[in-house]
Every structure is written in C-alpha cells, then in structure tokens.
Protein backbone atom coordinates (compact mmCIF):
# COMPACT_ATOMS: atom_id res chain seq x y z
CA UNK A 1 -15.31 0.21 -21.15
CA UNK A 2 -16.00 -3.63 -20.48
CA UNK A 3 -18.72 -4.94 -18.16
CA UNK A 4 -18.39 -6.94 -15.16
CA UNK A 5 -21.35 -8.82 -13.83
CA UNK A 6 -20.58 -9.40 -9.92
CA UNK A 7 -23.24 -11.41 -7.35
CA UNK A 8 -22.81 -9.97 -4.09
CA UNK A 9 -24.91 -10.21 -0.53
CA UNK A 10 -28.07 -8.41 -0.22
CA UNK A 11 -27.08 -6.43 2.50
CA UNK A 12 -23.62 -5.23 0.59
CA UNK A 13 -25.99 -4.29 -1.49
CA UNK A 14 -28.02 -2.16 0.33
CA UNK A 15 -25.13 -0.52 1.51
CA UNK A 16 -24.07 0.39 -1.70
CA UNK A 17 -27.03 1.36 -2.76
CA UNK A 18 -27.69 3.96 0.33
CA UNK A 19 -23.57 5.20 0.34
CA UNK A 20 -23.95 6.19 -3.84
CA UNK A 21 -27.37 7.68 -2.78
CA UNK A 22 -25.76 9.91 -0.37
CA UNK A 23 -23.67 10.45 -2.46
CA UNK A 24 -25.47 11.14 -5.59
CA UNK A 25 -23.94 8.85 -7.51
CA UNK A 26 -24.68 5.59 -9.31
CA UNK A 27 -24.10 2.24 -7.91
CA UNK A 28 -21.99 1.58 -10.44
CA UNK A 29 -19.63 4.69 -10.38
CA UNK A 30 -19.58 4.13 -6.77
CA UNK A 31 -18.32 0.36 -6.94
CA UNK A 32 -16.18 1.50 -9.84
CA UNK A 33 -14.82 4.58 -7.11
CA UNK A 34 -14.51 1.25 -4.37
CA UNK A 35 -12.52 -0.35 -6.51
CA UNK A 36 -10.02 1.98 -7.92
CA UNK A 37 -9.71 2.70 -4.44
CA UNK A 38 -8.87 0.05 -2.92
CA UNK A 39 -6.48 -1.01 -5.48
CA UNK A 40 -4.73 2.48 -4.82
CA UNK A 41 -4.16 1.14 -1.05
CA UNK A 42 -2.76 -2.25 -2.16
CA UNK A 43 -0.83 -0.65 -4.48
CA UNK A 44 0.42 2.03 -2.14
CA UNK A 45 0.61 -0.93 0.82
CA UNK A 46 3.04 -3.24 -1.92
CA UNK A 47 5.53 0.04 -2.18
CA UNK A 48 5.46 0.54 1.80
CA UNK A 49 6.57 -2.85 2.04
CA UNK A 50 9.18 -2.45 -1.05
CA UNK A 51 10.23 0.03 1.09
CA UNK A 52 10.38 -1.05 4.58
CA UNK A 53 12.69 -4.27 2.52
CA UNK A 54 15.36 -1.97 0.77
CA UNK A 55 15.73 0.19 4.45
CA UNK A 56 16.11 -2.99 6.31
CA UNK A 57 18.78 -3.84 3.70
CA UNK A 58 20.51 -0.60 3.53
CA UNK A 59 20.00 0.14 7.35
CA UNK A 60 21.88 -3.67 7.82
CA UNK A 61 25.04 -1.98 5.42
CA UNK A 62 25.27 1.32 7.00
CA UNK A 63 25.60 -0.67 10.34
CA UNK A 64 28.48 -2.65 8.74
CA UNK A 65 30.55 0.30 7.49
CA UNK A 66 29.58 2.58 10.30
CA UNK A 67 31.38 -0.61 12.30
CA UNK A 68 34.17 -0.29 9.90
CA UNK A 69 35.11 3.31 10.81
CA UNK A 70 34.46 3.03 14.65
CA UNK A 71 37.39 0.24 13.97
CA UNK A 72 39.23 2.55 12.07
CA UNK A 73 38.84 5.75 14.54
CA UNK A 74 40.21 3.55 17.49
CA UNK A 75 42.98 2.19 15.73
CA UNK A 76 44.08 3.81 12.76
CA UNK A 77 46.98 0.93 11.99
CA UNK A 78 43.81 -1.45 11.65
C-alpha cells in the first residue's frame, strides 16, 4: 500500500476525526472509505451520463424509423 500525505483544514479535520470515532474506525480507514466512495459515485455518475448519451441517440433513431412506418402504414405504395 503507498502513502499519501494530504494537508487539509482543521475543522475537516475534526470532522473526520469525530465521524471515524463514531465509527470506530481510524482516520485513515475512514478517509480511505471517503475516498473509494466517492470515486464509486463519479464513477457510477460518468456511466449515468454514458447512458443518458447512447438513449438520446437511440431514442433520436427509433423516432426516425417509427416515422418511417407511420409513412408506410398510410401509404403502402410509398
């Protein structure tokens, strides 16, 4: 495991230092636990977008052929 020396605040401090002693853990699990945790929610946050981008794109097709076949059902010769 590498080490990481960080300066932060006083009072973020303190508040990690209460939050891991509520929790019974050590400040550092608890800023390595803050960490992995918020990367989790970026990461999750960077596939809702992915997401949200391909259904745009695939929503903005489906519209096109589903316009394709209302041609078709009103005039077959089309």
């Amino acid at each position: 495991m590498s080490a990481l020396t960080i300066r932060l605040p006083d009072e973020i401090l303190d508040e990690v230092d209460k939050r891991s002693a509520k929790l019974h853990i050590s400040r550092s699990e608890y800023i390595r636990l803050s960490i992995a945790k918020m990367n989790k929610g970026i990461c999750e946050d960077e596939r809702r977008a992915k997401l949200m981008e391909t259904s745009h794109r695939v929503r903005k097709e489906s519209m096109r052929i589903n316009s394709e076949f209302a041609k078709v059902e009103h005039d077959p010769e089309a």
